[in-house]
C-alpha atoms as a PDB file:
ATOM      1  CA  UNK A   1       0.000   0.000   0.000  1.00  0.00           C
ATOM      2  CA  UNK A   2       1.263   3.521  -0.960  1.00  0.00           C
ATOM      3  CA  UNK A   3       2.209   5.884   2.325  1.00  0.00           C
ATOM      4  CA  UNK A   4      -0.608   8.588   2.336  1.00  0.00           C
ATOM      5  CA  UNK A   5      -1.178  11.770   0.944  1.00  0.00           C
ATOM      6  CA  UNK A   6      -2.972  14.437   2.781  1.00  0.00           C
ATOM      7  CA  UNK A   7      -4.605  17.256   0.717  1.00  0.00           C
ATOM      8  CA  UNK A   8      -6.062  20.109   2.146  1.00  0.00           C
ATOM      9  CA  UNK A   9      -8.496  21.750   0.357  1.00  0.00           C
ATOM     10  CA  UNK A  10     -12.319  22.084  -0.549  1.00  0.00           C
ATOM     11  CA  UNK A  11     -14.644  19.429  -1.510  1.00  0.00           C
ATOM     12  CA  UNK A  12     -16.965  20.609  -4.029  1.00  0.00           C
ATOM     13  CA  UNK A  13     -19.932  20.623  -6.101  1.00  0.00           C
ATOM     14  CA  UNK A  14     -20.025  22.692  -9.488  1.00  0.00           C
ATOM     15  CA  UNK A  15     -23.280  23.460 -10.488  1.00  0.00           C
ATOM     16  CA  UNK A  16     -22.360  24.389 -14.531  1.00  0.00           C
ATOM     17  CA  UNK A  17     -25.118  25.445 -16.907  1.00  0.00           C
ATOM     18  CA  UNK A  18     -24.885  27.199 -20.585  1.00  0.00           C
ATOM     19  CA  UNK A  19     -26.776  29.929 -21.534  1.00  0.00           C
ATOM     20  CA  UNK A  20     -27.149  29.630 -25.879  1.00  0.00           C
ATOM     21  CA  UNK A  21     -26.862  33.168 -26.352  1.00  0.00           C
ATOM     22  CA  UNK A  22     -24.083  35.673 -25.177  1.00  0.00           C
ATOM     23  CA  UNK A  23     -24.341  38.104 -22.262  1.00  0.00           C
ATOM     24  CA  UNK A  24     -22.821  41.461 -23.762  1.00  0.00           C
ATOM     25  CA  UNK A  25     -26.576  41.399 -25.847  1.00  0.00           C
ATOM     26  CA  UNK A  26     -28.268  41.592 -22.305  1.00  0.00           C
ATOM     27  CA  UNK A  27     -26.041  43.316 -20.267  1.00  0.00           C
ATOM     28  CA  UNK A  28     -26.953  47.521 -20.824  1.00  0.00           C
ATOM     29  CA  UNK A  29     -23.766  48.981 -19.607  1.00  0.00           C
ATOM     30  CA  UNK A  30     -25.915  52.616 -19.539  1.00  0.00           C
ATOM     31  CA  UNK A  31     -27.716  50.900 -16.965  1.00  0.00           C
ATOM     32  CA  UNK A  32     -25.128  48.779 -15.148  1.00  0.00           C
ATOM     33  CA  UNK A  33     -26.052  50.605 -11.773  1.00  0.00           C
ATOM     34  CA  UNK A  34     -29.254  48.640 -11.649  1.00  0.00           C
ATOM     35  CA  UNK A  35     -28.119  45.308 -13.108  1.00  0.00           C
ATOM     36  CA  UNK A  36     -31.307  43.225 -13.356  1.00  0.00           C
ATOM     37  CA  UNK A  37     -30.996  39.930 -15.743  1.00  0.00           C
ATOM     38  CA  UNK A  38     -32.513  36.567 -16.142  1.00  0.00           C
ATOM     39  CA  UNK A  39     -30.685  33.434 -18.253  1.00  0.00           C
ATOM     40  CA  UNK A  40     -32.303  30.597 -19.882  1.00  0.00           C
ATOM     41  CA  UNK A  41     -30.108  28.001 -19.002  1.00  0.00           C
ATOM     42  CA  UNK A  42     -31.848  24.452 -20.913  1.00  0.00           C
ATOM     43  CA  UNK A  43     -28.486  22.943 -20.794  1.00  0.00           C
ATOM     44  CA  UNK A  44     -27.026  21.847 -16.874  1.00  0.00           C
ATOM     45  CA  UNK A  45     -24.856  19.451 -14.995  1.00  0.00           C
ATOM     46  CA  UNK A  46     -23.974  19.465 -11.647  1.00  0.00           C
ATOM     47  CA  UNK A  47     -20.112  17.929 -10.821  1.00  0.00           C
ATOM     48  CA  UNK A  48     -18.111  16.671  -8.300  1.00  0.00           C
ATOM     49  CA  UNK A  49     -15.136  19.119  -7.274  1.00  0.00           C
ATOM     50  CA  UNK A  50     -13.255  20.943  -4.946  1.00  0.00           C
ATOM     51  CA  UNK A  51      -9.341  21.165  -5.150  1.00  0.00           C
ATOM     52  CA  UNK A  52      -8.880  18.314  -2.564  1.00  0.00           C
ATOM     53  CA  UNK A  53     -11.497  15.884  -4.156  1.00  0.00           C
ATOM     54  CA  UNK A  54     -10.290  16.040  -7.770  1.00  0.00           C
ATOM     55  CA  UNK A  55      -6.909  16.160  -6.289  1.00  0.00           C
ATOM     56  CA  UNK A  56      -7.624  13.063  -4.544  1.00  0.00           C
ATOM     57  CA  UNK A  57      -9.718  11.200  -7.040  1.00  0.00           C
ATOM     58  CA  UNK A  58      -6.359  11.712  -9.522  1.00  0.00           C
ATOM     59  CA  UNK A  59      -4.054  10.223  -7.045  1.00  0.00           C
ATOM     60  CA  UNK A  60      -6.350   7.348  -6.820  1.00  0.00           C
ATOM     61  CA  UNK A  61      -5.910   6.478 -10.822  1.00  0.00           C
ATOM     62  CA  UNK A  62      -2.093   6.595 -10.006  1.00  0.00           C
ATOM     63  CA  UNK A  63      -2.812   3.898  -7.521  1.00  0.00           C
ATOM     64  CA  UNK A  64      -1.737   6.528  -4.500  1.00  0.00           C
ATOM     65  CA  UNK A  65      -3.250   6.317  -0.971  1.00  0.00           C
ATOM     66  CA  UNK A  66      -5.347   9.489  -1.036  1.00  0.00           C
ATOM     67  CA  UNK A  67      -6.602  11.348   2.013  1.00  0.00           C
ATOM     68  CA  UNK A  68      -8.392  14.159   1.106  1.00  0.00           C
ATOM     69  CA  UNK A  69      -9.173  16.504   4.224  1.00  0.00           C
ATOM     70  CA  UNK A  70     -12.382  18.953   3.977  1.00  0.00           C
ATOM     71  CA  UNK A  71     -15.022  20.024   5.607  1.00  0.00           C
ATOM     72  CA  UNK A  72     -18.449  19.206   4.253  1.00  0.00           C
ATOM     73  CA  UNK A  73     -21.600  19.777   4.855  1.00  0.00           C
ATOM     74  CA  UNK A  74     -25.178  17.438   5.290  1.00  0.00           C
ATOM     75  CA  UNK A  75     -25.843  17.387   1.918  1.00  0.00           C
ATOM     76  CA  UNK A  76     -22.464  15.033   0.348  1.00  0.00           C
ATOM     77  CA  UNK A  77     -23.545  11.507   1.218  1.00  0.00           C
ATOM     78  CA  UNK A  78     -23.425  11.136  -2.641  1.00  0.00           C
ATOM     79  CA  UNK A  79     -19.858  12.640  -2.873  1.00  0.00           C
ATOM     80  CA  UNK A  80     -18.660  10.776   0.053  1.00  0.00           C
ATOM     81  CA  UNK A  81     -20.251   7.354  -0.842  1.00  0.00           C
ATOM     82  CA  UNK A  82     -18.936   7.914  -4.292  1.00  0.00           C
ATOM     83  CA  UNK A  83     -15.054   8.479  -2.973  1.00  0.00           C
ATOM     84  CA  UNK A  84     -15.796   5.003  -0.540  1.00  0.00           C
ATOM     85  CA  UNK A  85     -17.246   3.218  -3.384  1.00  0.00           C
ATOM     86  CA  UNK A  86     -14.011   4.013  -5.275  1.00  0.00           C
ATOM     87  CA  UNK A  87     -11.801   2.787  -2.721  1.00  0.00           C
ATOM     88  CA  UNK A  88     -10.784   6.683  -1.580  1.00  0.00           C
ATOM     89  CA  UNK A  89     -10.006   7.289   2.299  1.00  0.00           C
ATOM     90  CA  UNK A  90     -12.551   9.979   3.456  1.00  0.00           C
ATOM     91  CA  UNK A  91     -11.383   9.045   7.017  1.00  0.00           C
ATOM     92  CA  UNK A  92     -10.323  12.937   6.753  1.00  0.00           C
ATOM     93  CA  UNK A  93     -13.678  14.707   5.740  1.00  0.00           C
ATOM     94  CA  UNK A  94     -15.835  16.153   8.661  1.00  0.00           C
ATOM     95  CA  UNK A  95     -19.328  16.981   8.136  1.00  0.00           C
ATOM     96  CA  UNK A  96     -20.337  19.858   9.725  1.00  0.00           C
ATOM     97  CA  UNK A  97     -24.124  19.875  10.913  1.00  0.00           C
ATOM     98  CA  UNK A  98     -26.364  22.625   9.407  1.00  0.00           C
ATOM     99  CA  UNK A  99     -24.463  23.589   6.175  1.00  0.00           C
ATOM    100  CA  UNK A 100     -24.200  22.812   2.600  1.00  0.00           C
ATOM    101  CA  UNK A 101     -20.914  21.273   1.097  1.00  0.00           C
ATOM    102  CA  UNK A 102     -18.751  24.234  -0.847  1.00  0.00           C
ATOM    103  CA  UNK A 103     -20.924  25.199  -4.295  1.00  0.00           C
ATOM    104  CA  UNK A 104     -19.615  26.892  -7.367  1.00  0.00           C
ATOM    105  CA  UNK A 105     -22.815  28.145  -9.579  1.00  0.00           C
ATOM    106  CA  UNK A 106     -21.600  28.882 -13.448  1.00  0.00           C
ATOM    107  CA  UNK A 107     -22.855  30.005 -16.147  1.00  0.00           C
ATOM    108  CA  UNK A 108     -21.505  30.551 -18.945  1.00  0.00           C
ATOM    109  CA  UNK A 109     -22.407  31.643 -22.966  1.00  0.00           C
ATOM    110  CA  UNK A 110     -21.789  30.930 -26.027  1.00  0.00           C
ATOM    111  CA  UNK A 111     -18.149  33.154 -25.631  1.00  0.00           C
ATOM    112  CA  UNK A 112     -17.142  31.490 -23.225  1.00  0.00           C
ATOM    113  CA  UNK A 113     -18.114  34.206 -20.845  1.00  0.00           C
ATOM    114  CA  UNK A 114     -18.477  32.919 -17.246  1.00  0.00           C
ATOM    115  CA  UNK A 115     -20.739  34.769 -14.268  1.00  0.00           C
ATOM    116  CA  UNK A 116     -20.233  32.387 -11.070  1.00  0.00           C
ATOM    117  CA  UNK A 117     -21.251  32.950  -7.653  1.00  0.00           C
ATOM    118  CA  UNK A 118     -19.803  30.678  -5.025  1.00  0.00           C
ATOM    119  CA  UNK A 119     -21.016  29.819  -1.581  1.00  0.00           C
ATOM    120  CA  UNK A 120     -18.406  28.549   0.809  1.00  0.00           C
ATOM    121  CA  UNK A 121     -20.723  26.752   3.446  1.00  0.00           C
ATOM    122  CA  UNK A 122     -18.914  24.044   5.473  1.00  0.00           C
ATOM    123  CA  UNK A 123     -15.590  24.870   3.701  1.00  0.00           C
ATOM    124  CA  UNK A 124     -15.583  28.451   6.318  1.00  0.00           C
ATOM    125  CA  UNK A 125     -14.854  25.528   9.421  1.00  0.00           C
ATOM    126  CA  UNK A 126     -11.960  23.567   7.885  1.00  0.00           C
ATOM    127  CA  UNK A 127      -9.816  25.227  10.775  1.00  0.00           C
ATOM    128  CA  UNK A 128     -11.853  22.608  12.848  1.00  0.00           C
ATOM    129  CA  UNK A 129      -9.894  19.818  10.686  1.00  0.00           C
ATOM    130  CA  UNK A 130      -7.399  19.132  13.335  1.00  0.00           C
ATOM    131  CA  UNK A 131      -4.590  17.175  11.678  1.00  0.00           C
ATOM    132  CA  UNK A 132      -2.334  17.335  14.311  1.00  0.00           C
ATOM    133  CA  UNK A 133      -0.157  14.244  14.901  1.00  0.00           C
ATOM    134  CA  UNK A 134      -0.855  13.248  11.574  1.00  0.00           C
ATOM    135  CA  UNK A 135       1.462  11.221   9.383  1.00  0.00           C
ATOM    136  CA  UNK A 136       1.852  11.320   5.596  1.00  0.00           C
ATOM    137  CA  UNK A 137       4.554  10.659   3.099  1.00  0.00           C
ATOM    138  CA  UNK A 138       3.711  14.308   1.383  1.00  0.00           C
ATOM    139  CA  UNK A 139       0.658  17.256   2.029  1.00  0.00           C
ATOM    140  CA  UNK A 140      -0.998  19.925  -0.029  1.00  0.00           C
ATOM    141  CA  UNK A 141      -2.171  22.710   1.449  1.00  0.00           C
ATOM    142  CA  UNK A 142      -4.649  24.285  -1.331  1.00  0.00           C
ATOM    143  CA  UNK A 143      -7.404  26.661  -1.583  1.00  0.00           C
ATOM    144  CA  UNK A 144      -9.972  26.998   1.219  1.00  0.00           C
ATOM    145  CA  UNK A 145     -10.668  29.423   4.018  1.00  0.00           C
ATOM    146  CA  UNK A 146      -7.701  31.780   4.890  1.00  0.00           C
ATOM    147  CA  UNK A 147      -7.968  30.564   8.644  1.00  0.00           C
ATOM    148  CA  UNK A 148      -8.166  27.114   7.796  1.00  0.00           C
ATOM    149  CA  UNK A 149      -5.267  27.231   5.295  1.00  0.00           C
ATOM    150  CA  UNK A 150      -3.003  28.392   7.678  1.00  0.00           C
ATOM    151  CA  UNK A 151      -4.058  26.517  10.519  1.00  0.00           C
ATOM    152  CA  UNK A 152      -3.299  23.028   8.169  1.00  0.00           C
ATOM    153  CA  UNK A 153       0.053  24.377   7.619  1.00  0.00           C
ATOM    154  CA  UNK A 154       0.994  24.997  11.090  1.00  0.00           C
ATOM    155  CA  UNK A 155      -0.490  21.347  12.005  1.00  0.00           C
ATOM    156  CA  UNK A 156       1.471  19.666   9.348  1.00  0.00           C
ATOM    157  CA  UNK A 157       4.855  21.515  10.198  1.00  0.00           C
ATOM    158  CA  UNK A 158       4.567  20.436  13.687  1.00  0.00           C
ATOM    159  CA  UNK A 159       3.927  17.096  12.514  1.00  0.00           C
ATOM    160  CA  UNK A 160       6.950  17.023  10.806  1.00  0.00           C
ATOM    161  CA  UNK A 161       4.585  16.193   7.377  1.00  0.00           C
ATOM    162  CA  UNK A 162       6.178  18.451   4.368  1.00  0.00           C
ATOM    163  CA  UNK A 163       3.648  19.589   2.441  1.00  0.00           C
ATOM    164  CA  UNK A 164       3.166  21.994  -0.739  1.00  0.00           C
ATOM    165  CA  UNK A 165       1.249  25.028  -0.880  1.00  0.00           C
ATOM    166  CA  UNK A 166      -0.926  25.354  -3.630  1.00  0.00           C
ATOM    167  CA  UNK A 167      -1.995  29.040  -3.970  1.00  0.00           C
ATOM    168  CA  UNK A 168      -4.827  28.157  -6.700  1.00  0.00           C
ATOM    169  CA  UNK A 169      -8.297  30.231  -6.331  1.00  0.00           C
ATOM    170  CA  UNK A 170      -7.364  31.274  -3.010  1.00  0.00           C
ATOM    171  CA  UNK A 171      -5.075  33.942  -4.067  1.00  0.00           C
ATOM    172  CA  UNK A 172      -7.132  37.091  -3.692  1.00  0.00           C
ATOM    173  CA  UNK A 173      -7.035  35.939   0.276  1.00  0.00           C
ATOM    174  CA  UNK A 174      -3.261  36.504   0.806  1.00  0.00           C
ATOM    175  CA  UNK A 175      -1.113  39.573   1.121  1.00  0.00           C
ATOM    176  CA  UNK A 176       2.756  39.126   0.545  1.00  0.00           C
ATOM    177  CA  UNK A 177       2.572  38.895   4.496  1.00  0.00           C
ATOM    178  CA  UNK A 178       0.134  35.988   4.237  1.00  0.00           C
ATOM    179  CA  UNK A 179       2.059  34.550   1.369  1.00  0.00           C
ATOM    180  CA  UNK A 180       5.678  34.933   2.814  1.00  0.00           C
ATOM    181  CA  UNK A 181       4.100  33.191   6.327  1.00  0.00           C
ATOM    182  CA  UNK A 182       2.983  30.097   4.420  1.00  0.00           C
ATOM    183  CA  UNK A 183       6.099  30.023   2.234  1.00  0.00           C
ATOM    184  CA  UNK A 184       7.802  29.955   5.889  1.00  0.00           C
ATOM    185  CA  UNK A 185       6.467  26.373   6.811  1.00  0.00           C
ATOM    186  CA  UNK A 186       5.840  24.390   3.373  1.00  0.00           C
ATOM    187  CA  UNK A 187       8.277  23.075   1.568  1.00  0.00           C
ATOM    188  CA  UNK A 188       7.111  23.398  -2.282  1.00  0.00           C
ATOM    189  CA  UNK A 189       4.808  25.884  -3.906  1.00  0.00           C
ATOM    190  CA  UNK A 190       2.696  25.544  -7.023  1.00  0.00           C
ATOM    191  CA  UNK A 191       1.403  27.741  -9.245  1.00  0.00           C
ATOM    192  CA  UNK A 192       0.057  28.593 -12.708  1.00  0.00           C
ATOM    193  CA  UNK A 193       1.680  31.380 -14.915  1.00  0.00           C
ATOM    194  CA  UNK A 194      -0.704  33.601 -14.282  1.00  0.00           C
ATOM    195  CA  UNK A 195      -0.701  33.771  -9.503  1.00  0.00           C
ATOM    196  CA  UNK A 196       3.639  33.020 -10.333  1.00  0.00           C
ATOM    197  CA  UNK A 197       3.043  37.053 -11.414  1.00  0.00           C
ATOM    198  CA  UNK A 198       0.374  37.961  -8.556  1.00  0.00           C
ATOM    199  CA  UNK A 199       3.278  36.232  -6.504  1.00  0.00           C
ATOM    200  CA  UNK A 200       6.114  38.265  -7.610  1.00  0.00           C
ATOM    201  CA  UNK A 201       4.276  41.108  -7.454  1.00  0.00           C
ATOM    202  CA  UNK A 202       2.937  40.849  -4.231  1.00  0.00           C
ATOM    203  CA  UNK A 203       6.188  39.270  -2.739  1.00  0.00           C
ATOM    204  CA  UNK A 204       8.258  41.822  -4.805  1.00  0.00           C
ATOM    205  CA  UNK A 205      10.958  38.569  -5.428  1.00  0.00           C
ATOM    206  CA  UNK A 206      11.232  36.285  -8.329  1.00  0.00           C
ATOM    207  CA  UNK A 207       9.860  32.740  -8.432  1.00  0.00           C
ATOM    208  CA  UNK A 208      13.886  31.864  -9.109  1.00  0.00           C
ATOM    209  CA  UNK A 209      14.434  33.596  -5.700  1.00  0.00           C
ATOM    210  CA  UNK A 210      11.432  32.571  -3.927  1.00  0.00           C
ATOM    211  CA  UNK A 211      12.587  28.880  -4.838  1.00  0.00           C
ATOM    212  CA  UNK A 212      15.720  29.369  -2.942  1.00  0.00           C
ATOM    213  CA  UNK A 213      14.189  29.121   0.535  1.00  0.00           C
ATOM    214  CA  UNK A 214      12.030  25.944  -0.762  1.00  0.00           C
ATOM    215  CA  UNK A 215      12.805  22.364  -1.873  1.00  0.00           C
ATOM    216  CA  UNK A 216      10.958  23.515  -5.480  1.00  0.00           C
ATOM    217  CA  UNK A 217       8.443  25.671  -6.873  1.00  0.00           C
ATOM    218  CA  UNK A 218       6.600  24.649  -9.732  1.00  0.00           C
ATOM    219  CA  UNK A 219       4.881  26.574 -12.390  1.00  0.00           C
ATOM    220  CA  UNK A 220       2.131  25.300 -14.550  1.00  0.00           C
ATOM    221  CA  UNK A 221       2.056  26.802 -18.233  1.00  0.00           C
ATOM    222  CA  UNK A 222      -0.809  24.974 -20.071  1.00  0.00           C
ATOM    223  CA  UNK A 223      -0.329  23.576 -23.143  1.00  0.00           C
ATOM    224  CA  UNK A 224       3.193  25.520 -22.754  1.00  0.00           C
ATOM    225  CA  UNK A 225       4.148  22.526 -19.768  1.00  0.00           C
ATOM    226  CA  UNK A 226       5.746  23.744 -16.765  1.00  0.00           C
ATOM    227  CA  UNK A 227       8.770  25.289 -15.542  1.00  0.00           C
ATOM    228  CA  UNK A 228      10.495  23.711 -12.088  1.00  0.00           C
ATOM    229  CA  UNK A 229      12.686  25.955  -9.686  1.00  0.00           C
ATOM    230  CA  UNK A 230      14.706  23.737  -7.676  1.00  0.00           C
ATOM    231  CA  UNK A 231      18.401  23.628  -6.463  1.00  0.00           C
ATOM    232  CA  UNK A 232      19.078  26.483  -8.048  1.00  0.00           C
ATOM    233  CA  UNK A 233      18.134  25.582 -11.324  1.00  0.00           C
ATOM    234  CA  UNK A 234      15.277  26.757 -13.947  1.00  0.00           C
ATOM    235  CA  UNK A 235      13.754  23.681 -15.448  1.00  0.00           C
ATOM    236  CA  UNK A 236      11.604  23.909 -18.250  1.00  0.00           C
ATOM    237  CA  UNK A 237       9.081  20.071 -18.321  1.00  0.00           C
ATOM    238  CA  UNK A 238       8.240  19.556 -22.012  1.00  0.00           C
ATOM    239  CA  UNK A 239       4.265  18.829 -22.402  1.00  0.00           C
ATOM    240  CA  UNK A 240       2.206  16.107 -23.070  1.00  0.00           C
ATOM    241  CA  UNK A 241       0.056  16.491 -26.637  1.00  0.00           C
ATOM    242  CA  UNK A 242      -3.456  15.794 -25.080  1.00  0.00           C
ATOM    243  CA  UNK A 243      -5.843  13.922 -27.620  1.00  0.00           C
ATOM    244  CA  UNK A 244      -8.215  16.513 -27.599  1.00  0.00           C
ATOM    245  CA  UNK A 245      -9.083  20.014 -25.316  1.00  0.00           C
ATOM    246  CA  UNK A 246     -12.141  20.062 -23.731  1.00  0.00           C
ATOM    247  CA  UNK A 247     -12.621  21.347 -20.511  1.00  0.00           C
ATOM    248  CA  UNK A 248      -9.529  23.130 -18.439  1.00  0.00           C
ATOM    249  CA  UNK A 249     -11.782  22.513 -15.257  1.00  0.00           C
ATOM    250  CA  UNK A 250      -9.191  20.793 -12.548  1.00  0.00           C
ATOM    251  CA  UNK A 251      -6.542  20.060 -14.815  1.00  0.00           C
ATOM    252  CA  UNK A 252      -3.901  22.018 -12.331  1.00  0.00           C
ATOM    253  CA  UNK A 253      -5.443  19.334  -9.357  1.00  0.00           C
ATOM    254  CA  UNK A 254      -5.124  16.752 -11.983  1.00  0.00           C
ATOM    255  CA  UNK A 255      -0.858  18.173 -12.476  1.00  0.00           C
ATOM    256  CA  UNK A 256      -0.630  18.478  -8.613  1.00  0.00           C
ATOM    257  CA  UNK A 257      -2.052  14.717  -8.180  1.00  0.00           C
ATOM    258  CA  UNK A 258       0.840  13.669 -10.630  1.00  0.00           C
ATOM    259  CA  UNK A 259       3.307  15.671  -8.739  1.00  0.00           C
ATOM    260  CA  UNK A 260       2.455  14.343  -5.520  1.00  0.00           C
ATOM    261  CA  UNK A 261       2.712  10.629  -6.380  1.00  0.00           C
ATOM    262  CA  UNK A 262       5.914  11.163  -7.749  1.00  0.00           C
ATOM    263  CA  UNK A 263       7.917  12.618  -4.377  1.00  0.00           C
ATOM    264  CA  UNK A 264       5.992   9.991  -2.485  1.00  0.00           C
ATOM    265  CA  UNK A 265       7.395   6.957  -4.881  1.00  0.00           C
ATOM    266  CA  UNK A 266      10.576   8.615  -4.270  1.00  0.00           C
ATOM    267  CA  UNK A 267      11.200  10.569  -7.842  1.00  0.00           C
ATOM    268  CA  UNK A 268      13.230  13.403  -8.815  1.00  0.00           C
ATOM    269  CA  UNK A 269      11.274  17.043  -8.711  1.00  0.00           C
ATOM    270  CA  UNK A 270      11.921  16.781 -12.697  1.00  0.00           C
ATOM    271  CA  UNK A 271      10.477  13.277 -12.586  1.00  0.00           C
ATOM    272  CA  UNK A 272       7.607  14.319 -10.854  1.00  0.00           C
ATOM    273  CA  UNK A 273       6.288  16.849 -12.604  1.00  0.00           C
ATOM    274  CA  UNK A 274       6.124  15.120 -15.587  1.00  0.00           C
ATOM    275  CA  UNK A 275       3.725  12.673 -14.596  1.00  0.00           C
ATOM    276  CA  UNK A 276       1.640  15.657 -13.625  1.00  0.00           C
ATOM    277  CA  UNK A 277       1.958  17.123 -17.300  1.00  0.00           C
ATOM    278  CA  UNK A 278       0.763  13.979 -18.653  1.00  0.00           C
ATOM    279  CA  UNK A 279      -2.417  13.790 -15.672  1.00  0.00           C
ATOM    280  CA  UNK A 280      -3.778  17.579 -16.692  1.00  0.00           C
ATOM    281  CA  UNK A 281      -2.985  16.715 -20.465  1.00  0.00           C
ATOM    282  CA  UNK A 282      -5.313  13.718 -20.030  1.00  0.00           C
ATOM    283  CA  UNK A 283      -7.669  15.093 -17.914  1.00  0.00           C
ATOM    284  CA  UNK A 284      -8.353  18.187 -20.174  1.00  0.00           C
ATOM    285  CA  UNK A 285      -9.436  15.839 -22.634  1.00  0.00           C
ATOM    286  CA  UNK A 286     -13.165  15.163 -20.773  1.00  0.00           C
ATOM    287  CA  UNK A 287     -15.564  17.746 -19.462  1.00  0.00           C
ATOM    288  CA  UNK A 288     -15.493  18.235 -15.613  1.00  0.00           C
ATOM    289  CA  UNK A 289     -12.895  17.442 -12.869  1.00  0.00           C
ATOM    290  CA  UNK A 290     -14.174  14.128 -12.640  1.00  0.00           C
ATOM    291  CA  UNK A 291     -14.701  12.325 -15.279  1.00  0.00           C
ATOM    292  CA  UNK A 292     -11.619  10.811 -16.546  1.00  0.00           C
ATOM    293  CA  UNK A 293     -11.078   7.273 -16.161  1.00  0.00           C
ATOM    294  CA  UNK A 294      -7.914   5.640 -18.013  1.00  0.00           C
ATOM    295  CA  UNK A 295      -7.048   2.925 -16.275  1.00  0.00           C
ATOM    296  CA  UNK A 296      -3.583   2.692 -14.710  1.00  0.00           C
ATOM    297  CA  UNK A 297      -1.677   1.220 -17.277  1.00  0.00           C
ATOM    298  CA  UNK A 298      -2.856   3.217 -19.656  1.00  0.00           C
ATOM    299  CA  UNK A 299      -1.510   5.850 -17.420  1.00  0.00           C
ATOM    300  CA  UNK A 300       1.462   4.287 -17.130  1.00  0.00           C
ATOM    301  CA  UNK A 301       1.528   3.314 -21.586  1.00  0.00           C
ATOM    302  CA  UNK A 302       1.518   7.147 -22.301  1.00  0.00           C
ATOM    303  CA  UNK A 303       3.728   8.065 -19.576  1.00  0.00           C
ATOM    304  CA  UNK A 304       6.020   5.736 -21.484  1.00  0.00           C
ATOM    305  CA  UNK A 305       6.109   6.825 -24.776  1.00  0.00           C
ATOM    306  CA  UNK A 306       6.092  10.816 -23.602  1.00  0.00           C
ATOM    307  CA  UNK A 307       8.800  10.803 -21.236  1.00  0.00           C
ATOM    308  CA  UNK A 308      10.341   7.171 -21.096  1.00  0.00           C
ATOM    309  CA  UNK A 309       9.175   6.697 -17.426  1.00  0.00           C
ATOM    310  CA  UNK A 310       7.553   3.863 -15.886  1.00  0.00           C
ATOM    311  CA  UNK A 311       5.029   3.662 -13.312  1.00  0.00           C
ATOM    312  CA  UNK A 312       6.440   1.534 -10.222  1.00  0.00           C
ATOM    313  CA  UNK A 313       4.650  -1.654  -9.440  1.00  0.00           C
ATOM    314  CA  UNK A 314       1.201  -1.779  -7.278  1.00  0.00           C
END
């Protein structure tokens, strides 16, 4: 059995629906002060997310011992029987009585234009999570209430658990204060291109010099790969061709998953992070976070003939 991996993060549902028309023909900017609109939305699904879910249900694929910690609320018995059913430790998920699990409402047009509203519910008590004493091979720390966030971090430093901190959607929380305390206790970051400059800015330090004071930081590019900061070095990880683009939606949880199964089998930073170029390049290939399901040594065939690695023996 693989050692486990903690992530910290939300559990999720996503509530996505398409409006067949395109909001700038509805929107009156003249009249923007009173903003009053209704959608037709005839098309809908409703998915299972949340950083540490699709984080977790990636890890799984790999054949990795998953522990996803959240808070949820009454409402995921589906979510949580689905995880058991699958074989995914949810020793780590509290329910909290009286609230809803995390939501994320989107709509979006025929642009691609997205208005979302998102309702935290249980996710505001993660701080009640207590991980302390836990043990883990590796931890992510990823986006979910400020106060909870940093309360994970200090649990898993005096733990002795190193863990990554994964800025993600959680990004308009932190200061360069905030991000410069959390920076103090992990020992990885990882970002996409775009938070690597709300970083730098906010930090006023390069990702090469923020890496300095961490085992790695790792930078997500899209179809561009990634680039890895680590022992002084700039890395750049060649991508994986996905077979088609469909939906972006989780394919940085679906890189982090990768990355995290890596350090716990005991593979180079480099190593790592290019099994989690091939896990976003094959999850952006199906719509939702979810919904992927290539079996492991199909995994482990493509992993092959992109990068020449093999996946280790169950």
């Amino acid at each position: 059995m693989s050692k486990p991996v903690l992530m910290c993060g939300s559990v999720a549902f996503d509530s996505i629906a398409v409006f067949e028309g395109h909001f700038k023909d509805h929107i009156l900017p003249e009249r923007i002060q009173s903003l009053s609109v209704s959608f037709l939305v005839p098309r809908m699904r409703k998915e299972y997310g949340g950083c540490a879910g699709n984080i977790a249900y990636n890890l799984h694929l790999l054949g990795g011992h998953a522990v996803p910690v959240a808070t949820v609320g009454e409402d995921a018995t589906d979510y949580l029987a689905r995880f058991e059913a699958l074989g995914i430790d949810t020793s780590r998920i509290l329910t909290v009585p009286g609230t809803l699990t995390a939501q994320c409402f989107i709509t979006t047009d025929l642009d691609d234009s997205q208005i979302t509203a998102f309702h935290p519910g249980a996710m505001e008590f993660s701080a009640q999570n207590d991980l302390s004493g836990a043990q883990a091979a590796w931890a992510l720390v990823g986006p979910d209430a400020k106060q909870g966030m940093f309360a994970h971090a200090e649990r898993l430093r005096a733990a002795g658990v190193p863990f990554i901190f994964d800025l993600g959607q959680a990004m308009p929380l932190f200061d360069g204060q905030d991000l410069a305390r959390m920076i103090g206790m992990a020992q990885a970051m990882t970002v996409n291109d775009y938070e690597a400059g709300v970083v730098e800015h906010r930090m006023g330090r390069s990702m090469r010099e923020i890496a300095q004071g961490l085992q790695a930081v790792v930078v997500t590019r899209g179809a561009q790969g990634a680039t890895l900061y680590t022992e002084g070095r700039e890395i750049a990880i060649a991508p994986v061709q996905a077979e088609a683009v469909v939906d972006p939606t989780g394919c940085g949880d679906a890189h982090r998953a990768g990355v995290l199964y890596g350090l716990t089998e005991g593979w180079s930073w480099e190593d790592s992070c290019k099994l989690g170029n091939l896990m976003g390049a094959i999850k952006i290939a199906e719509r939702g976070p979810q919904n992927h399901a290539p079996s492991r040594a199909q995994i482990d065939a493509r992993l092959q003939a992109a990068y020449g690695l093999k996946l280790p023996p169950r």
